[in-house]
Protein backbone atom coordinates (compact mmCIF):
# COMPACT_ATOMS: atom_id res chain seq x y z
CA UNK A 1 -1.21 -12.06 -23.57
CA UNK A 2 1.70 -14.86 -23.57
CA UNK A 3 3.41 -15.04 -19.69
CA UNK A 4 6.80 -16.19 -20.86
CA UNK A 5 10.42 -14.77 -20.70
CA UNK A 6 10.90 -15.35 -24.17
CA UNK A 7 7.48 -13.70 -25.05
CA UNK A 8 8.64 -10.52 -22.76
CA UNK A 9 12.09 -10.31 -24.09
CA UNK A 10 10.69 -10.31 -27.60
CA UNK A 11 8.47 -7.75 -27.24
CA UNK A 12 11.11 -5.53 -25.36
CA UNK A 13 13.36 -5.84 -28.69
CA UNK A 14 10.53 -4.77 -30.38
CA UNK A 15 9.59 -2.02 -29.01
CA UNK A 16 12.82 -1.07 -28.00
CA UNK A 17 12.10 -0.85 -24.30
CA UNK A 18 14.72 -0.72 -21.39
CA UNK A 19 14.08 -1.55 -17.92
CA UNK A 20 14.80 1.67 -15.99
CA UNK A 21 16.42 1.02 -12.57
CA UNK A 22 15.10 5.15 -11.61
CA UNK A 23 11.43 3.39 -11.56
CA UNK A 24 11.61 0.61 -9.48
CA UNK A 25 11.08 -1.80 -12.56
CA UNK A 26 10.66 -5.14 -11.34
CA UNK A 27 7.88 -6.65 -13.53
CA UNK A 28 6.53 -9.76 -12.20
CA UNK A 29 5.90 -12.11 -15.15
CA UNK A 30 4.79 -15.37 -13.60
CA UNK A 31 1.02 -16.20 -14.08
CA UNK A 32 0.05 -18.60 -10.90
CA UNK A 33 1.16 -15.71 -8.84
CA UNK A 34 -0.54 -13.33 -10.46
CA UNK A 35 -3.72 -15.73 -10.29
CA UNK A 36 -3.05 -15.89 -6.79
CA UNK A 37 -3.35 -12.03 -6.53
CA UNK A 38 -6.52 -11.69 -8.46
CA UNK A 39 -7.86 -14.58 -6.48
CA UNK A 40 -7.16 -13.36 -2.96
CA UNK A 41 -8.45 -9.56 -4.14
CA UNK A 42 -11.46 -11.16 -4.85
CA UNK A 43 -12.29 -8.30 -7.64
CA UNK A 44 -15.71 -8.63 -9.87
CA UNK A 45 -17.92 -6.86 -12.32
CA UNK A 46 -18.64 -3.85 -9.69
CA UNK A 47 -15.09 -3.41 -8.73
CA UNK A 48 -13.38 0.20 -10.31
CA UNK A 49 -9.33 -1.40 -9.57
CA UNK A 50 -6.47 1.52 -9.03
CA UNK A 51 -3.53 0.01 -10.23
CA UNK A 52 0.16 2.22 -9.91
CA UNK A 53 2.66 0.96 -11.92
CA UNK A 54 1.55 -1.59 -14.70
CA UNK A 55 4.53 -2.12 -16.31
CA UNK A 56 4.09 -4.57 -19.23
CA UNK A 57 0.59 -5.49 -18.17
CA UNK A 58 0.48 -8.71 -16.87
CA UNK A 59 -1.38 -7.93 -13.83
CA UNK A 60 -3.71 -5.96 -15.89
CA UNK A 61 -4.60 -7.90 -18.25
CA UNK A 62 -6.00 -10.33 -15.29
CA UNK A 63 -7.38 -7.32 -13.32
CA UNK A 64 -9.26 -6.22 -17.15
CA UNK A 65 -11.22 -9.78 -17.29
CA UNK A 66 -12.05 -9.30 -13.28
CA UNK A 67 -12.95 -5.88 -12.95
CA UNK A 68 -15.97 -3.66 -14.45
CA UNK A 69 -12.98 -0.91 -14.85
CA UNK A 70 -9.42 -0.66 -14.97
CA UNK A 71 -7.50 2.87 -14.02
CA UNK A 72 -4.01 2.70 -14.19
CA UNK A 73 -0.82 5.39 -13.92
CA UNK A 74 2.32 4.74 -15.09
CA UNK A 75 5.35 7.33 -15.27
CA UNK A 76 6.88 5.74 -17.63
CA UNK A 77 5.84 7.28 -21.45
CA UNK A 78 8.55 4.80 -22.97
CA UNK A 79 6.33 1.70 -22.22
CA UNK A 80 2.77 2.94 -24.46
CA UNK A 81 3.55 0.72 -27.21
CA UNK A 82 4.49 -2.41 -25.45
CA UNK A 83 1.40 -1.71 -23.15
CA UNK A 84 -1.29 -0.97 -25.84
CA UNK A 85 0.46 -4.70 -27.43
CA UNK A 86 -0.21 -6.39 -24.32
CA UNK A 87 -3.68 -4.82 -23.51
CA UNK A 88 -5.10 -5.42 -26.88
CA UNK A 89 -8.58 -6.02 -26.37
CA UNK A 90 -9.17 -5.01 -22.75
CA UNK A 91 -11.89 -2.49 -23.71
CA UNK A 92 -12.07 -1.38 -19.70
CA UNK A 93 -8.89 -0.28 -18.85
CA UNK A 94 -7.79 3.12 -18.85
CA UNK A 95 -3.51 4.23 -18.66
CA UNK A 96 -2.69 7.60 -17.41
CA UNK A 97 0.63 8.29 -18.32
CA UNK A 98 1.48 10.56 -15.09
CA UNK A 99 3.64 10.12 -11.57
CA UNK A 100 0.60 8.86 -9.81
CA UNK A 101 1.76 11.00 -6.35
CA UNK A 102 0.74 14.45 -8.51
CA UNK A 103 -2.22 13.03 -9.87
CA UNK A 104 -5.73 14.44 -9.00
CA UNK A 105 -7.51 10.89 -8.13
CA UNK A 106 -10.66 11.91 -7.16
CA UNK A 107 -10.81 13.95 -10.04
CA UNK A 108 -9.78 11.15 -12.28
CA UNK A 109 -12.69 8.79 -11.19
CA UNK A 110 -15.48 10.72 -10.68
CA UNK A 111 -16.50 9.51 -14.77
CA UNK A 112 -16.71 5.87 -13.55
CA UNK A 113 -19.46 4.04 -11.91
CA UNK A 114 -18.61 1.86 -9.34
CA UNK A 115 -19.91 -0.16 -5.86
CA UNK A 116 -16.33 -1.00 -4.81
CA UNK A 117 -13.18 0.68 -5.15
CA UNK A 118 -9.83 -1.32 -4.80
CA UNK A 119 -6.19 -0.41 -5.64
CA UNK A 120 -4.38 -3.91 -6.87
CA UNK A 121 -0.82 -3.12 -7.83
CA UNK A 122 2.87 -3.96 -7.88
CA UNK A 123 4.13 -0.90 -6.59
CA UNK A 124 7.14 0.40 -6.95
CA UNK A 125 9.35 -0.27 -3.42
CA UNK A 126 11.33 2.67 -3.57
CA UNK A 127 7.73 4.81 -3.38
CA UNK A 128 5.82 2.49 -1.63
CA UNK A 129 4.64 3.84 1.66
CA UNK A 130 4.08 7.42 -0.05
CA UNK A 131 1.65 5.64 -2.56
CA UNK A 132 -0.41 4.34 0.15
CA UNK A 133 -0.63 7.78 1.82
CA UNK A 134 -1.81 9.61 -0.54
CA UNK A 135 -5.09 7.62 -0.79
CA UNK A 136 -5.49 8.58 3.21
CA UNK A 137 -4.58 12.07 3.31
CA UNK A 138 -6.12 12.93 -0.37
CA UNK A 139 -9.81 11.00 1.49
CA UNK A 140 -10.03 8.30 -0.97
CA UNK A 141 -12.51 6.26 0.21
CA UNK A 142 -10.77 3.07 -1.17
CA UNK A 143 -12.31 -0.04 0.10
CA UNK A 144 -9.49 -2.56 -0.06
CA UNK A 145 -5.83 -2.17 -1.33
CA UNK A 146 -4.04 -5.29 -2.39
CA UNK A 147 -0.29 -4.81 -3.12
CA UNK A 148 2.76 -6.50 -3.20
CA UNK A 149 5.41 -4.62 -2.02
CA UNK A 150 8.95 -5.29 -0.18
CA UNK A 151 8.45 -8.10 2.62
CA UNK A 152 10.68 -5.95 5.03
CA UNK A 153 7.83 -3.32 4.49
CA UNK A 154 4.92 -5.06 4.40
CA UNK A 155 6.09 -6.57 8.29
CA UNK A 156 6.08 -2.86 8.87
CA UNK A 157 2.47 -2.30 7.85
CA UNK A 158 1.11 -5.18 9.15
CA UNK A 159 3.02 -5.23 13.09
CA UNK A 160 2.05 -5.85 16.03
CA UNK A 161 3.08 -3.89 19.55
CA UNK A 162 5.82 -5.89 20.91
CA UNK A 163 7.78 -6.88 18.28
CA UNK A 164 10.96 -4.95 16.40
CA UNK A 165 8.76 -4.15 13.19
CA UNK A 166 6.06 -2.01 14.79
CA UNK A 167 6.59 1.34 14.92
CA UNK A 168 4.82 4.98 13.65
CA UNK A 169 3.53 3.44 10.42
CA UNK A 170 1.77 0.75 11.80
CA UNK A 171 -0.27 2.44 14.43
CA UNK A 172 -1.20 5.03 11.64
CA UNK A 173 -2.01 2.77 9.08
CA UNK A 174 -3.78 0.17 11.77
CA UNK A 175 -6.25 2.65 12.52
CA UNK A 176 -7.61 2.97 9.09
CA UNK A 177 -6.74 -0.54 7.68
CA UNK A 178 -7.24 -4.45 9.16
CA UNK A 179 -4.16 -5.38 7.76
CA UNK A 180 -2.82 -9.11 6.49
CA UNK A 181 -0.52 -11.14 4.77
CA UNK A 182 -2.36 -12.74 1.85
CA UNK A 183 1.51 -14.02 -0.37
CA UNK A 184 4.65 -14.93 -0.24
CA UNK A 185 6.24 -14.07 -3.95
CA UNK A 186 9.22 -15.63 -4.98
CA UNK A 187 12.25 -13.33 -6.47
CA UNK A 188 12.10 -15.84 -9.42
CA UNK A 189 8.98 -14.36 -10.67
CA UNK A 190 10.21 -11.17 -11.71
CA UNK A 191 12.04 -9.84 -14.36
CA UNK A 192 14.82 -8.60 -13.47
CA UNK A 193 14.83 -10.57 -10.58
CA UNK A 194 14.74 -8.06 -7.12
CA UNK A 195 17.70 -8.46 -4.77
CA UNK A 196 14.53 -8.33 -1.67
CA UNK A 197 12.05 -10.64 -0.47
CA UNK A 198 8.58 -9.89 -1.29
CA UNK A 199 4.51 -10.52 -0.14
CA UNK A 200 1.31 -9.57 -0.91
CA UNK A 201 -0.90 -7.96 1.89
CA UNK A 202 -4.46 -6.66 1.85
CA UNK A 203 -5.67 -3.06 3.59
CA UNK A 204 -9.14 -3.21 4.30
CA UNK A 205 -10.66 -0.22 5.09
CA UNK A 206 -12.07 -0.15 8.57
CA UNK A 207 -15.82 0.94 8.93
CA UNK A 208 -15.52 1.62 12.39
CA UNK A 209 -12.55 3.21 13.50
CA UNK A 210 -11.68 4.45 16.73
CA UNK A 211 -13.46 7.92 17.64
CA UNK A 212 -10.64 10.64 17.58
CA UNK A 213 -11.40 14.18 19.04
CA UNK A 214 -8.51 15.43 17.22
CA UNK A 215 -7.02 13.29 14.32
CA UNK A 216 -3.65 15.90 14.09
CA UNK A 217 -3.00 15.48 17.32
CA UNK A 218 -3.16 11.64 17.30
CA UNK A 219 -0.56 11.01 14.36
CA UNK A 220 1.93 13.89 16.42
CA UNK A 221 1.23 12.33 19.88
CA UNK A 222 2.20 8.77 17.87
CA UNK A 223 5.13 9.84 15.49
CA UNK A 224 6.66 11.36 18.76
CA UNK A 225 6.44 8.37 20.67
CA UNK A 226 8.63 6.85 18.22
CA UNK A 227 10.93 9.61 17.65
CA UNK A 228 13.40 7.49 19.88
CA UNK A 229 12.84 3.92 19.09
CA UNK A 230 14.36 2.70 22.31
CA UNK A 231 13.46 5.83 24.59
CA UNK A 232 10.49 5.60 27.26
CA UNK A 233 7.11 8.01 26.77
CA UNK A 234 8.48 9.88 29.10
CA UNK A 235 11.50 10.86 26.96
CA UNK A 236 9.96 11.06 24.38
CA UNK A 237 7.01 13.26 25.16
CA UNK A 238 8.33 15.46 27.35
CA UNK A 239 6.46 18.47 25.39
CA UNK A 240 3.06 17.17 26.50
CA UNK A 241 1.74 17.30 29.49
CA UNK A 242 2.71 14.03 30.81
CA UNK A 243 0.50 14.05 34.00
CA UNK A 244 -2.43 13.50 31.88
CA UNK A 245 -0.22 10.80 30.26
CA UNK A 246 0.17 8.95 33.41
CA UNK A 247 -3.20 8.92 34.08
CA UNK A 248 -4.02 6.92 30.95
CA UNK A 249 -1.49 4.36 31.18
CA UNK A 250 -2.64 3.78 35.01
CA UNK A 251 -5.63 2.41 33.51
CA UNK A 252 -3.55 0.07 31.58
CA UNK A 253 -1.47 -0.86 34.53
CA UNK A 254 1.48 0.97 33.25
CA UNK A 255 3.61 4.02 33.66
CA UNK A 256 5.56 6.74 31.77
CA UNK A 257 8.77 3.98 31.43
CA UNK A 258 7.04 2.54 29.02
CA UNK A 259 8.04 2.40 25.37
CA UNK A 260 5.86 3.03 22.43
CA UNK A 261 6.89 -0.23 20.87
CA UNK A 262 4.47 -1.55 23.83
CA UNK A 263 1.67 -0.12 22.83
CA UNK A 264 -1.20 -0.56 20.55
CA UNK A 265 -3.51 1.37 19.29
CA UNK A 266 -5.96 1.86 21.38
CA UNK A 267 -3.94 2.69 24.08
CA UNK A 268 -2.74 6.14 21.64
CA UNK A 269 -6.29 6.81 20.86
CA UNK A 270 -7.11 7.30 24.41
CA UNK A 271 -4.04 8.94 25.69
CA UNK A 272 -4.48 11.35 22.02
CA UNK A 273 -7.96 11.63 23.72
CA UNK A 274 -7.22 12.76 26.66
CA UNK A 275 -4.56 15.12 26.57
């Protein structure tokens, strides 16, 4: 496979593909950085790699010579052609033309053997955070995700208390995933080139996470919290029973004025605990 405009735009003309703006298409074209990603996955011959969204197959093709298998989803039929093109050869990768968010994933692997399980993708920005989801609440035991996605989002995933990024998401995706910054991507590696910022970070499954009595009640107790940004617990939860509440955050030297924002997780574990 040739990583070149000119090679790109060519084989767009000739297989009459069009960039579709409903899909998110940003297709990153640039090989150092997608070295970079392969490198920092750190993928090899046990590795089964989820990728959503290959476009034209650049990243694949690299994630094909790394990776004992390749499974990929792409909603978009119009690109077969161009893909089988770019993909000639890569005897271990697999396309499901589907919307990977209705897809049946554990179904779909259960024919591959595997030690590792990664998802290394692209994703689309516009579906982002749903993508990521639906590995936790379908219980995909994925080992480590690597994806480049918006930079304003991946802040988001990857915040700490104190600071205006952290809010819901993070403490919910914090307590299954140590979460980093591995890249900064340029815009100029794209085609067409995004009008955002963008990085690669790394979700690494957590082998010990904190002991939950009641996992439902967590993610309520923590999406309320937020409801109201700027608003103190005691605002914010006034449908609990904030005595028990206070009696947490004493341990923690605070009080009910305090705003979620402040918090980290451990602190919602044990309130979500002990209510």
């Amino acid at each position: 496979m040739q990583y070149s405009i000119n090679s790109f735009k060519e084989k767009m003309e000739k297989y009459n593909f069009n960039l579709k703006k409903m899909y998110g298409q940003n297709f990153i074209i640039d090989e150092n950085t997608i070295n970079n990603i392969i490198t920092s996955a750190e993928i090899d011959k046990d590795t089964l790699v989820i990728e959503i969204g290959p476009g034209a197959g650049s990243l694949t093709y690299k994630l094909a010579m790394c990776a004992k298998s390749v499974v990929c989803y792409e909603i978009d039929t119009t690109l077969k052609d161009l893909l089988m093109d770019n993909l000639d050869g890569c005897n271990n990768v697999d396309v499901i033309y589907q919307d990977f968010l209705k897809s049946d994933l554990m179904n779909d692997i259960k024919k591959y053997s595997y030690k590792k399980l990664y998802v290394v993708a692209n994703l689309p920005y516009y579906i982002t955070t749903p993508i990521i989801m639906k590995f936790i609440e379908d219980n995909i035991e994925v080992d480590k995700i690597v994806v480049m996605v918006q930079k304003e989002v991946g802040d988001r995933f990857k915040a700490k208390p104190n600071t205006k990024e952290y809010n819901s998401l993070s403490v919910y995706l914090n307590y299954y995933f140590d979460i980093k910054k591995l890249l900064d991507v340029s815009q100029n590696v794209f085609i067409p080139k995004p009008n955002v910022d963008s990085i690669v970070i790394e979700l690494k499954r957590k082998d010990n996470k904190y002991k939950l009595k009641n996992e439902k009640l967590f993610f309520n107790l923590v999406r309320d919290s937020f409801k109201q940004k700027r608003k103190t617990l005691k605002n914010n939860l006034k449908n609990y029973d904030l005595t028990k509440v206070l009696e947490v955050l004493k341990k923690y030297n605070l009080d009910l004025t305090v705003r979620a924002e402040q918090l980290p997780l451990e602190i919602f574990v044990d309130i979500s605990n002990n209510i």
